[in-house]
Protein backbone atom coordinates (compact mmCIF):
# COMPACT_ATOMS: atom_id res chain seq x y z
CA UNK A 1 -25.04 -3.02 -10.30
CA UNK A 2 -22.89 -0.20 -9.56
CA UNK A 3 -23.00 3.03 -7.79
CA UNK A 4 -20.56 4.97 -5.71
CA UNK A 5 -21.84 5.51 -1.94
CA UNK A 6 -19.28 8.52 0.12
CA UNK A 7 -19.47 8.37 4.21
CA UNK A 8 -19.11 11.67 5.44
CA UNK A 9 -19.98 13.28 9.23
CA UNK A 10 -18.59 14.69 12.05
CA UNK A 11 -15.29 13.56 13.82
CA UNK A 12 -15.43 9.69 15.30
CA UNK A 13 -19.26 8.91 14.61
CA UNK A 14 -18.20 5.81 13.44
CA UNK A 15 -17.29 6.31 9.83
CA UNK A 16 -14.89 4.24 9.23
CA UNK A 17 -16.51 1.24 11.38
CA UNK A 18 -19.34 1.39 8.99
CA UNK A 19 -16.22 1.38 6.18
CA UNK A 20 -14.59 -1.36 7.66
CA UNK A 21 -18.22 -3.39 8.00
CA UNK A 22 -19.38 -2.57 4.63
CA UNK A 23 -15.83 -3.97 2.92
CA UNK A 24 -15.61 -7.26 5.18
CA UNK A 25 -12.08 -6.10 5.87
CA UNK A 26 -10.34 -3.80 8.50
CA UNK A 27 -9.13 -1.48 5.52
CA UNK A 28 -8.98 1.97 7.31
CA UNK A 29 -7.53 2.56 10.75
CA UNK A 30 -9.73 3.05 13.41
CA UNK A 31 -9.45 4.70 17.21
CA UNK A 32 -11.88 6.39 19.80
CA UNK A 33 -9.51 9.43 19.12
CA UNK A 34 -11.57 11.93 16.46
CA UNK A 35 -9.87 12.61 13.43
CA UNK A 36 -7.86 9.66 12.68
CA UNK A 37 -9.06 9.14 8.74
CA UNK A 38 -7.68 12.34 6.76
CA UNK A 39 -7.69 11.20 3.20
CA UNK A 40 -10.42 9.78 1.48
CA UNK A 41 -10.25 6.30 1.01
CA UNK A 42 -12.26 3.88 -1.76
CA UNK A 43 -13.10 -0.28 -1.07
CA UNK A 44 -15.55 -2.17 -2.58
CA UNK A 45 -18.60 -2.64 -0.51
CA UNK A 46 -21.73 -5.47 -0.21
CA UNK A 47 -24.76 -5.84 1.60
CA UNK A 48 -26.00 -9.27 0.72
CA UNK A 49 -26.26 -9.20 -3.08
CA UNK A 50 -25.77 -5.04 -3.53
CA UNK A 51 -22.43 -4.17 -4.55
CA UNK A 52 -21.37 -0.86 -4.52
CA UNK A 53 -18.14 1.60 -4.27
CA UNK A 54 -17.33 3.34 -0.81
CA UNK A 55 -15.17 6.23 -0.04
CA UNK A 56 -14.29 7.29 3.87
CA UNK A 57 -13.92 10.18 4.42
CA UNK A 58 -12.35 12.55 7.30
CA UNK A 59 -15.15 13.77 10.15
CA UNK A 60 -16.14 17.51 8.93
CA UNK A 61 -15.09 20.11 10.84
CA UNK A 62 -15.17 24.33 10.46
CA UNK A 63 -11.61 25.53 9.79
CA UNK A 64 -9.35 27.71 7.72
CA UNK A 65 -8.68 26.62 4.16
CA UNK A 66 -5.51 26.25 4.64
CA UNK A 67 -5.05 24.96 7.64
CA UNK A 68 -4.55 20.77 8.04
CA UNK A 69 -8.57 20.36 8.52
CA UNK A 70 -9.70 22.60 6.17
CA UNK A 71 -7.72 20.87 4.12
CA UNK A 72 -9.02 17.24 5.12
CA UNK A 73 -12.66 19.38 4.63
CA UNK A 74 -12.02 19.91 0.86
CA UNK A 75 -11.04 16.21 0.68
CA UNK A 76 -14.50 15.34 2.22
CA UNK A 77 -16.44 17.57 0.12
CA UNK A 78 -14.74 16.01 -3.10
CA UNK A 79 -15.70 12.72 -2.10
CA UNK A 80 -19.10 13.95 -2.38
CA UNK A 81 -18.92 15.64 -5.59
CA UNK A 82 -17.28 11.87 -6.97
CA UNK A 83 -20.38 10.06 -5.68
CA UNK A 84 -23.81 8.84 -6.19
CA UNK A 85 -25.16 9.59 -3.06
CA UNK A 86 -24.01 10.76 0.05
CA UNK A 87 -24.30 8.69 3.35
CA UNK A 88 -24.68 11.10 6.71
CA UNK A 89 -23.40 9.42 9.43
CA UNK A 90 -24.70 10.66 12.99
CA UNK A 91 -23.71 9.22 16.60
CA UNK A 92 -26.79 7.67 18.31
CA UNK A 93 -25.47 8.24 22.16
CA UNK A 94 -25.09 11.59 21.74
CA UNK A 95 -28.10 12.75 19.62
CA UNK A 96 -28.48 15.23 16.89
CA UNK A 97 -25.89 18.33 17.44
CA UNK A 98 -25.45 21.94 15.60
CA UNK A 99 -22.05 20.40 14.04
CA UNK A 100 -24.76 17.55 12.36
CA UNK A 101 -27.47 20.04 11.30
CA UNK A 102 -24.50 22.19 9.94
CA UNK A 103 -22.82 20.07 7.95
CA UNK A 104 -26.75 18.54 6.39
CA UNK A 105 -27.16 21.82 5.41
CA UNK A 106 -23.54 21.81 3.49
CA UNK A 107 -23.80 18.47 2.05
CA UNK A 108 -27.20 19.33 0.79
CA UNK A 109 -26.07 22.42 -1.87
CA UNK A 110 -24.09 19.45 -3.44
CA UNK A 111 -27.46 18.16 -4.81
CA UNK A 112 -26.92 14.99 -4.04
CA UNK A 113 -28.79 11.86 -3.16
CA UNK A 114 -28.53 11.63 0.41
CA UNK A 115 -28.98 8.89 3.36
CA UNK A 116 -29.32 9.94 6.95
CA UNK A 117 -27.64 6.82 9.04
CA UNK A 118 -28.13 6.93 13.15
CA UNK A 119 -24.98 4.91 14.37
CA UNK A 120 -24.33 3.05 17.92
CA UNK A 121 -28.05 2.38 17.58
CA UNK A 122 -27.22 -0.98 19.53
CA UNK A 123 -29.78 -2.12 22.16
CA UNK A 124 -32.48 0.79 21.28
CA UNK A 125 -29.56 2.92 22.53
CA UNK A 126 -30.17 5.83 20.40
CA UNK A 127 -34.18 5.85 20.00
CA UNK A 128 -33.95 9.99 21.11
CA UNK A 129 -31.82 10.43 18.42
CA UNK A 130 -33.85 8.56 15.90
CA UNK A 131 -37.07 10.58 16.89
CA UNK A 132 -34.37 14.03 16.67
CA UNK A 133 -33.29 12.62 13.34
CA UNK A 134 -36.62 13.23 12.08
CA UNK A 135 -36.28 17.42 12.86
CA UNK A 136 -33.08 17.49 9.81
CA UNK A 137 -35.77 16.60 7.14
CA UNK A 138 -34.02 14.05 5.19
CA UNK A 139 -36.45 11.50 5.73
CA UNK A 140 -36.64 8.11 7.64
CA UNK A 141 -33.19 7.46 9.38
CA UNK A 142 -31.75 4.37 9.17
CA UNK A 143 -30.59 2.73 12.60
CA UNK A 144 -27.64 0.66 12.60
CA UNK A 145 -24.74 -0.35 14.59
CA UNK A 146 -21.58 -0.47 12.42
CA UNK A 147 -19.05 -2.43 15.29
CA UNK A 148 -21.96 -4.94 15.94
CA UNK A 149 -23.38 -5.57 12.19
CA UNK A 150 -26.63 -4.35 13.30
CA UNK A 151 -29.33 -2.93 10.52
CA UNK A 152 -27.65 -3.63 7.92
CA UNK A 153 -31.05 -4.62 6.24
CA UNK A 154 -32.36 -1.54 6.78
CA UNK A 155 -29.43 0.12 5.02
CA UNK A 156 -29.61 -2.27 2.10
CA UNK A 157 -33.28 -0.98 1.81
CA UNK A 158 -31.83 2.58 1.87
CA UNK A 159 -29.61 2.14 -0.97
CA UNK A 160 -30.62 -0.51 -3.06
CA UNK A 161 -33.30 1.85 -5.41
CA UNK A 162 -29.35 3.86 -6.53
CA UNK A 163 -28.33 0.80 -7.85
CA UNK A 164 -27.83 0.61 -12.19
CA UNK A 165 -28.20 -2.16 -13.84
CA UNK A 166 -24.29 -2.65 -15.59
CA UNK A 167 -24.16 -0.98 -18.96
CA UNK A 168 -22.10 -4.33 -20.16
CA UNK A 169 -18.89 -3.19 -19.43
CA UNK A 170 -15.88 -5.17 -18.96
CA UNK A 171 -15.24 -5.87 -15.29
CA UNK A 172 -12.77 -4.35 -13.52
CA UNK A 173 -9.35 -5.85 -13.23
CA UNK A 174 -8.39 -7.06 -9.80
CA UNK A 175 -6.21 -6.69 -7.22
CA UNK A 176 -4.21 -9.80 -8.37
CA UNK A 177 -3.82 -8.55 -12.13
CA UNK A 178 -2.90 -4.99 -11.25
CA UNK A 179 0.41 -4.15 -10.66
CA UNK A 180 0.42 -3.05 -7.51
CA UNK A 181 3.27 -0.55 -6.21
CA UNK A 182 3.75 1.19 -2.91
CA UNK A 183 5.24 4.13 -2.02
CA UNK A 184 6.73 4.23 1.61
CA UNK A 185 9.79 6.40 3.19
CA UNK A 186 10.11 8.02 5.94
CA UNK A 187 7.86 11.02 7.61
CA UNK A 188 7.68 14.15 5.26
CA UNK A 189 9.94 12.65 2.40
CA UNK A 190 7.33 13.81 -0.13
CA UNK A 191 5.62 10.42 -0.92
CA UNK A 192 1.60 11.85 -1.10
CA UNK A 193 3.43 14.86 -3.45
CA UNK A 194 4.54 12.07 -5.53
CA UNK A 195 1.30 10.15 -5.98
CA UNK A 196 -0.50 13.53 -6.57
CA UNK A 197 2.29 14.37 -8.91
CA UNK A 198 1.77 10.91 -10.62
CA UNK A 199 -2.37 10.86 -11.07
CA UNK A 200 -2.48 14.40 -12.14
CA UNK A 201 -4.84 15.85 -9.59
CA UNK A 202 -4.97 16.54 -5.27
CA UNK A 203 -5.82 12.72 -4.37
CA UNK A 204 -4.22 13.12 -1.17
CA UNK A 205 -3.66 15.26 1.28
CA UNK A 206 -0.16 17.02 1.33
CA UNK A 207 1.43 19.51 3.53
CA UNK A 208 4.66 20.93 5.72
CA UNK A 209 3.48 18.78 8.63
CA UNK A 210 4.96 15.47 9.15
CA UNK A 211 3.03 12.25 9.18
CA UNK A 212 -0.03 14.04 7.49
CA UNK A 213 -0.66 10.50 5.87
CA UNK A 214 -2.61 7.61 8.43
CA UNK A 215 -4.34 4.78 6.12
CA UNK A 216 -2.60 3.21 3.63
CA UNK A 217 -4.78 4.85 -0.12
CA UNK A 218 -4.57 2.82 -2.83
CA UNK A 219 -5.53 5.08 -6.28
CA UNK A 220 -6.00 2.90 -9.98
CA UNK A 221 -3.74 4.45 -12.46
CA UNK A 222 -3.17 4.31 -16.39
CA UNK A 223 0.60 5.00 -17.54
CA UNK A 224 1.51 4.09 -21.51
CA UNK A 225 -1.41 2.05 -21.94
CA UNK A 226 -0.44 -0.21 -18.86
CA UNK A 227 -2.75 -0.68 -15.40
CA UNK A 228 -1.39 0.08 -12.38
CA UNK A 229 -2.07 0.20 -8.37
CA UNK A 230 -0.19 3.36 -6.40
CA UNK A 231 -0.59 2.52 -2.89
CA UNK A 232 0.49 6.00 -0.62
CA UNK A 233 2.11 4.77 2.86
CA UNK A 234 2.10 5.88 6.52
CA UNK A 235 6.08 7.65 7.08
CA UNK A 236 7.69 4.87 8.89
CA UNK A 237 9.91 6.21 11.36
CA UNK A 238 12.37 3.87 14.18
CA UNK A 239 10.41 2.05 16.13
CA UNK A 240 11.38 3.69 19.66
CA UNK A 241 9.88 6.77 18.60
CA UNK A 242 6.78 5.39 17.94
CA UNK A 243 4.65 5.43 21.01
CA UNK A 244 1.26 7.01 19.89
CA UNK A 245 -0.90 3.81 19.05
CA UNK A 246 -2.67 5.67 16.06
CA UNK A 247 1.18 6.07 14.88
CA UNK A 248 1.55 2.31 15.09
CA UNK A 249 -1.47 1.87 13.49
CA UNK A 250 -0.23 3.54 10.19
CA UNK A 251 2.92 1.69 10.58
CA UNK A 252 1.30 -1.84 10.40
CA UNK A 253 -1.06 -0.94 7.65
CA UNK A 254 2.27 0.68 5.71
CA UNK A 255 4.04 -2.87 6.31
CA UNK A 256 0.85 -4.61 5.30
CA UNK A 257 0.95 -2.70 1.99
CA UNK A 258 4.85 -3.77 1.23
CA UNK A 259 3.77 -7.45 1.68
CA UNK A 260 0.80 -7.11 -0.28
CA UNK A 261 3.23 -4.71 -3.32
CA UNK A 262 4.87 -6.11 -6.41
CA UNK A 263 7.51 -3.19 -6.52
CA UNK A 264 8.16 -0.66 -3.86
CA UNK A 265 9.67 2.60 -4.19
CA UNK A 266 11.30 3.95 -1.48
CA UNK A 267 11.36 7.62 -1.45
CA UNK A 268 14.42 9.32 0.19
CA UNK A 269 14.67 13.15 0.48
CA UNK A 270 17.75 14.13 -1.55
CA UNK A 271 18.72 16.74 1.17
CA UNK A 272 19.36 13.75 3.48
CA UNK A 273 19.94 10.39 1.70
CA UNK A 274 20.26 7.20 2.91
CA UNK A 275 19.51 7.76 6.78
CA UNK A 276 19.69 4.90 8.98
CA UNK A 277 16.29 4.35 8.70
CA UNK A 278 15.92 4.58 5.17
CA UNK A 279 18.11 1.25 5.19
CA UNK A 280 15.83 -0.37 7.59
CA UNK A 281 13.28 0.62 5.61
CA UNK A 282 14.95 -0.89 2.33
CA UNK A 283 16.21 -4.07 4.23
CA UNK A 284 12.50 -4.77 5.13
CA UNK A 285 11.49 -4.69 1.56
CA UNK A 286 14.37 -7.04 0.87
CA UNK A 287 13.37 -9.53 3.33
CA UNK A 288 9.63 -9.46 2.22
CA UNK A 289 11.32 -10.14 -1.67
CA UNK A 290 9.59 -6.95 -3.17
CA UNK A 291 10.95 -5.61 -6.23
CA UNK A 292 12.20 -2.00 -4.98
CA UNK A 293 13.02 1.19 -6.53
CA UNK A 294 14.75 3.83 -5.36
CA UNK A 295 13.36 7.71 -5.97
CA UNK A 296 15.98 10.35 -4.78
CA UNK A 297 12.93 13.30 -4.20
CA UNK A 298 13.25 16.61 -4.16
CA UNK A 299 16.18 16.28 -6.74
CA UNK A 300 15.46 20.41 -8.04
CA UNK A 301 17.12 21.70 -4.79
CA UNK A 302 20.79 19.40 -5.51
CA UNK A 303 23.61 21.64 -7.33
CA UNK A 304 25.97 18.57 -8.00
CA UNK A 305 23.97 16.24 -9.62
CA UNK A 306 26.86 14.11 -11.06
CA UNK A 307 28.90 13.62 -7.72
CA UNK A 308 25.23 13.26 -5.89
CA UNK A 309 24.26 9.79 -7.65
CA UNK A 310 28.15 8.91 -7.45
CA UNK A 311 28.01 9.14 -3.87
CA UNK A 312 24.42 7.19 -3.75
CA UNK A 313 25.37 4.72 -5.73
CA UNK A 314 28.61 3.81 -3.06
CA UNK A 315 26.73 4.25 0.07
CA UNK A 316 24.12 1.60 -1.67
CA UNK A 317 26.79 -0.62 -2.78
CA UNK A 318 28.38 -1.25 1.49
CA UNK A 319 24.99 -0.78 3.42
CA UNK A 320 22.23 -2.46 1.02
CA UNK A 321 24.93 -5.46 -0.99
CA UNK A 322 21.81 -7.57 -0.94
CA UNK A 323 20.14 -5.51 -3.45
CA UNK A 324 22.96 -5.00 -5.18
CA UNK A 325 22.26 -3.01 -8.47
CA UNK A 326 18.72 -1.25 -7.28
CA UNK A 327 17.49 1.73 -9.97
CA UNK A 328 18.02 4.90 -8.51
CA UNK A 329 15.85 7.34 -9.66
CA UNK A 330 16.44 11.38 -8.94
CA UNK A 331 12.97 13.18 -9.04
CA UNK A 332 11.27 16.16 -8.08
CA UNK A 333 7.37 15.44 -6.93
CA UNK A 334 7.18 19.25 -6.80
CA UNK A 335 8.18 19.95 -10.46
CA UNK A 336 7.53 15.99 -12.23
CA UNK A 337 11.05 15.71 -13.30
CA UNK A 338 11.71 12.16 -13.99
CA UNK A 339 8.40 10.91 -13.08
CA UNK A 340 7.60 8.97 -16.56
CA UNK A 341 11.74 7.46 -15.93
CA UNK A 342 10.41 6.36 -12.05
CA UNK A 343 7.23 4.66 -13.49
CA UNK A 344 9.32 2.92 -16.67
CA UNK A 345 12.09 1.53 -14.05
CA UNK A 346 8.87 0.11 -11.75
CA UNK A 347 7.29 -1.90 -15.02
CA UNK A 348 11.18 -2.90 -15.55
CA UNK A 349 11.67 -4.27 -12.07
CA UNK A 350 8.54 -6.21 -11.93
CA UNK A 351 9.49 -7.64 -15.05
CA UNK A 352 12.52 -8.88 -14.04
CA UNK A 353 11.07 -9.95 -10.62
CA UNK A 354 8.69 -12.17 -12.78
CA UNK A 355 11.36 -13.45 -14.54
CA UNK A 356 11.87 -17.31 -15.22
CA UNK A 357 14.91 -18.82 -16.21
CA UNK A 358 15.38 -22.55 -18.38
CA UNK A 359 16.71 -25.45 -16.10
CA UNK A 360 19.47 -25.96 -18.64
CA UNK A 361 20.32 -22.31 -19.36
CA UNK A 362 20.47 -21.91 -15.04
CA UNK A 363 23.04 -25.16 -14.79
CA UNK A 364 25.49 -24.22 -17.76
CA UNK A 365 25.39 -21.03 -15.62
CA UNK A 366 25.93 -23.28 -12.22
CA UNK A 367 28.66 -25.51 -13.71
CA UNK A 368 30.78 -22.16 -14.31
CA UNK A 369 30.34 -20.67 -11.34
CA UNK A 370 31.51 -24.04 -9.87
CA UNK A 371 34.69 -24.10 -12.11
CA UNK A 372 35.45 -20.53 -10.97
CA UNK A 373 34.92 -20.39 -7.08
CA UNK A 374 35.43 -24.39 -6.09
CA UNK A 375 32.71 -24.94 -3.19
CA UNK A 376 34.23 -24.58 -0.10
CA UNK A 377 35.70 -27.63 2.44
CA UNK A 378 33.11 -28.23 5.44
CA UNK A 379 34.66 -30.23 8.68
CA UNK A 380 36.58 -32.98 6.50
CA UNK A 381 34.14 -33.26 3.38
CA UNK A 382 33.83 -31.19 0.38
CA UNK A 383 30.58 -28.94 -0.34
CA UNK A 384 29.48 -31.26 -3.88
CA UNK A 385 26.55 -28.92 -5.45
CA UNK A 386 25.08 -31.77 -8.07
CA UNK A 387 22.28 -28.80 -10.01
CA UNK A 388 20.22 -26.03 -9.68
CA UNK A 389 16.17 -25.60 -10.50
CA UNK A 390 14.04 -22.54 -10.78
CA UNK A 391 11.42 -23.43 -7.91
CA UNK A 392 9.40 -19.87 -8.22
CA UNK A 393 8.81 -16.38 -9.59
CA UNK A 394 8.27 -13.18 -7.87
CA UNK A 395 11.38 -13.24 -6.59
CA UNK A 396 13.16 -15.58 -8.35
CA UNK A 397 13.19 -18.39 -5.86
CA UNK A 398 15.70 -21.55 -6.71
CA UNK A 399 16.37 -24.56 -5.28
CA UNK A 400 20.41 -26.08 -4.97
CA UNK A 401 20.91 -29.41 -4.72
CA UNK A 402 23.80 -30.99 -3.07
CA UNK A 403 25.67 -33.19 -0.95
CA UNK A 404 24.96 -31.59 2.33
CA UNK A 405 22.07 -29.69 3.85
CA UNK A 406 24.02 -26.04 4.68
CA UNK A 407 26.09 -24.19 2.11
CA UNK A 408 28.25 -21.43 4.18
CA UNK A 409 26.57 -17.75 3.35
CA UNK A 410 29.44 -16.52 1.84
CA UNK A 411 29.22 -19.18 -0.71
CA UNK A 412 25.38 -18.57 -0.97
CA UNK A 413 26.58 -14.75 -1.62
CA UNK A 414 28.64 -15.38 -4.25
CA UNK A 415 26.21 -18.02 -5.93
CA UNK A 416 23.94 -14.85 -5.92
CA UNK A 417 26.04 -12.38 -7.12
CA UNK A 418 27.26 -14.12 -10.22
CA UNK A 419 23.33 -14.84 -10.74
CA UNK A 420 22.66 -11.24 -10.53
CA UNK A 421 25.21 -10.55 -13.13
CA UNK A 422 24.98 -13.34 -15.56
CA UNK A 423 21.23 -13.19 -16.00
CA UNK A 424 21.21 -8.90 -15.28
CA UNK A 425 18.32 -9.52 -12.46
CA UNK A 426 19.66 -5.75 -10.60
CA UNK A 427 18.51 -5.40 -7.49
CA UNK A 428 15.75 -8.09 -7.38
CA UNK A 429 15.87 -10.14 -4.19
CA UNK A 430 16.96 -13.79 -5.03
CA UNK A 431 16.18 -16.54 -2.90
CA UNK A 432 18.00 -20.08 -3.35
CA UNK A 433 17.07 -23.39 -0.80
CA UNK A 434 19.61 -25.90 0.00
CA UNK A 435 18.32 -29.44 -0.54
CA UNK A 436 20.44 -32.03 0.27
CA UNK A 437 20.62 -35.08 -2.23
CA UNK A 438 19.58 -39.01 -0.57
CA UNK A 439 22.16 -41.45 -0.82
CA UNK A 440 21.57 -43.69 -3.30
CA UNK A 441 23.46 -46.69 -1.13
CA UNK A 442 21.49 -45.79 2.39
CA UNK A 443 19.74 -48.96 2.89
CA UNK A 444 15.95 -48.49 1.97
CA UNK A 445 16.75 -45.00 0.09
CA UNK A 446 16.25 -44.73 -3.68
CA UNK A 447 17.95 -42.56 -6.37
């Protein structure tokens, strides 16, 4: 069965509760302040044994096309036009307003299917609004409470006669076979102009104002035949200057979505490269072993190109020598330039972060990097590094075995390095484990 269901309503009703309820998870940020969701964002929703597609959407409000709400509005009113029916989410305590009978009266020239939902309806808290609810002419309301699980039977009644039987289709890939890659930077460095720029169409919202973007939105995407997951991020800025908690809100879910990424790109605004926090960013994505591309945006307003990437590619080399060798791409999410290059070097790096490499190959490899760079004295013993074993992909995780349990980091650098180089792995985070051998002649050890 499959239908798509879109929650729409005034500001802070409890939208993205119901979201949150409906998709077992705490996908989309939520916060007694009105207005948090902007973009609309798509989970996949059950109720017992109906499954069913869910978008949230941003509270409906009057305002100017082109202002940042009016702009959140046309979001909204695409959702609706995308779904199957149209959920209308009112707020119990405070009873049936002109904002609600408004916006019925909207939603309704869509000719869609709609669904009248009373929320906060906890503890027969909202029994005046369910007798008001009657007056908008859409039927029996259905009473639930979204935070507590409450009437969720009801609303299974609701929507279970939209349901279609599957037409035999194949099912939908996963989470775990798409390749999922996320798009993070800082504030205003163009990352929702990207995705747009990518899919073809207004997905999300974009603008001059800075931090437009809350929830994490993840968008399915075909590119040469291949499937693909673009995940648009919450601008991360330093962490002292985030004090608002719906700020560090978007933050965690933007950090939640590079842990859950095969390959990030970091977008970096070409008119200032490579800010401190761009290498915080980038070291973060390191440490969470994330394949990571780098997109140079807004590439159309640089005049020398040549000595531009020059001087990128030296400021990468003495701030980020752990991702030594990262693609740098230069694009333009306002014109497309480069965009089909920035998608081919993401299906390259999580190739190569998937890469495996032969026991045997990996420790003709080892015994030359011995004979080049002798492992180092420690105390009055010498570092004896017996072989080497692939213990993991994604990244390419080893594990060193030798006579001691610590191998100095510079040593572990250079091991790396030479890796990086022999077996052209650029820029993928490599991870090698010390594990010291047992003594053969300890009494009660074996071989």
């Amino acid at each position: 069965m499959s239908f798509t269901v879109a929650i729409v309503g005034r500001p802070n009703v409890g939208k993205s509760t119901l979201f949150n309820r409906l998709t077992g998870k705490r996908h989309a940020l939520v916060d007694d302040m009105p207005g948090v969701t902007r973009d609309r964002r798509m989970g996949e929703a059950r109720i017992a044994d109906l499954e069913f597609t869910v978008m949230d959407t941003a509270g409906l409000e009057e305002a100017d096309s082109e202002t940042l709400q009016g702009r959140m509005t046309r979001q909204t009113e695409q959702a609706i036009e995308e779904a199957d029916v149209a959920m209308i989410v009112v707020d119990g305590r405070a009873g049936i307003t002109p904002a609600d009978q408004h916006f019925v009266r909207m939603v309704r020239k869509k000719h869609k299917p709609l669904v009248l939902v009373v929320n906060k309806a906890e503890g027969g808290k909202a029994n005046a609004a369910i007798t008001d609810a009657y007056s908008l002419g859409l039927g029996e309301p259905v009473a639930i409470s979204a935070e507590h699980g409450e009437g969720m039977g009801d609303l299974y009644a609701a929507l279970a006669p939209f349901a279609k039987e599957s037409d035999g289709e194949a099912p939908k890939e996963t989470i775990d076979t798409l390749m999922q890659i996320a798009i993070v930077g800082r504030p205003n460095v163009g990352k929702s102009t990207l995705l747009n720029r990518i899919i073809g169409e207004e997905r999300v919202l974009t603008g001059p104002e800075a931090g437009i973007t809350r929830d994490a939105i993840a968008v399915d995407f075909q590119f040469e035949g291949k499937n693909l997951r673009l995940v648009d991020t919450a601008g991360m800025r330093r962490k002292a200057n985030v004090q608002e908690k719906v700020e560090k809100l978007a933050v965690a879910d933007s950090l939640h979505s590079i842990q859950y990424a095969h390959v990030v790109v970091l977008v970096v605004d070409a008119q200032a490269p490579l800010e401190k926090q761009d290498n915080t960013i980038a070291a973060l994505i390191e440490q969470e072993g994330r394949a990571m591309v780098l997109a140079v945006n807004k590439w159309d307003s640089v005049d020398d190109k040549p000595a531009y990437l020059k001087a990128i590619h030296q400021r990468l080399e003495s701030v980020l020598p752990q991702v030594k060798g990262i693609p740098v791409v230069p694009i333009s999410g306002k014109t497309g330039e480069n965009i089909p290059k920035l998608l081919k070097e993401c299906f390259r790096a999580y190739a190569l972060w998937n890469r495996e490499i032969g026991t045997g190959e990996l420790n003709r490899w080892l015994e030359a990097a011995l004979e080049e760079h002798t492992p180092p004295m420690i105390s009055t013993r010498r570092l004896k590094i017996r072989y080497m074993t692939q213990k993991s992909a994604r990244p390419p995780s080893f594990i060193l075995f030798a006579n001691m349990s610590e191998v100095p980091e510079h040593y572990l650098r250079y091991l790396v390095n030479t890796m990086r180089e022999r077996f052209k792995l650029p820029g993928i985070p490599i991870r090698i484990r010390v594990r010291k051998n047992k003594n053969p002649y300890a009494e009660g050890q074996e071989t």
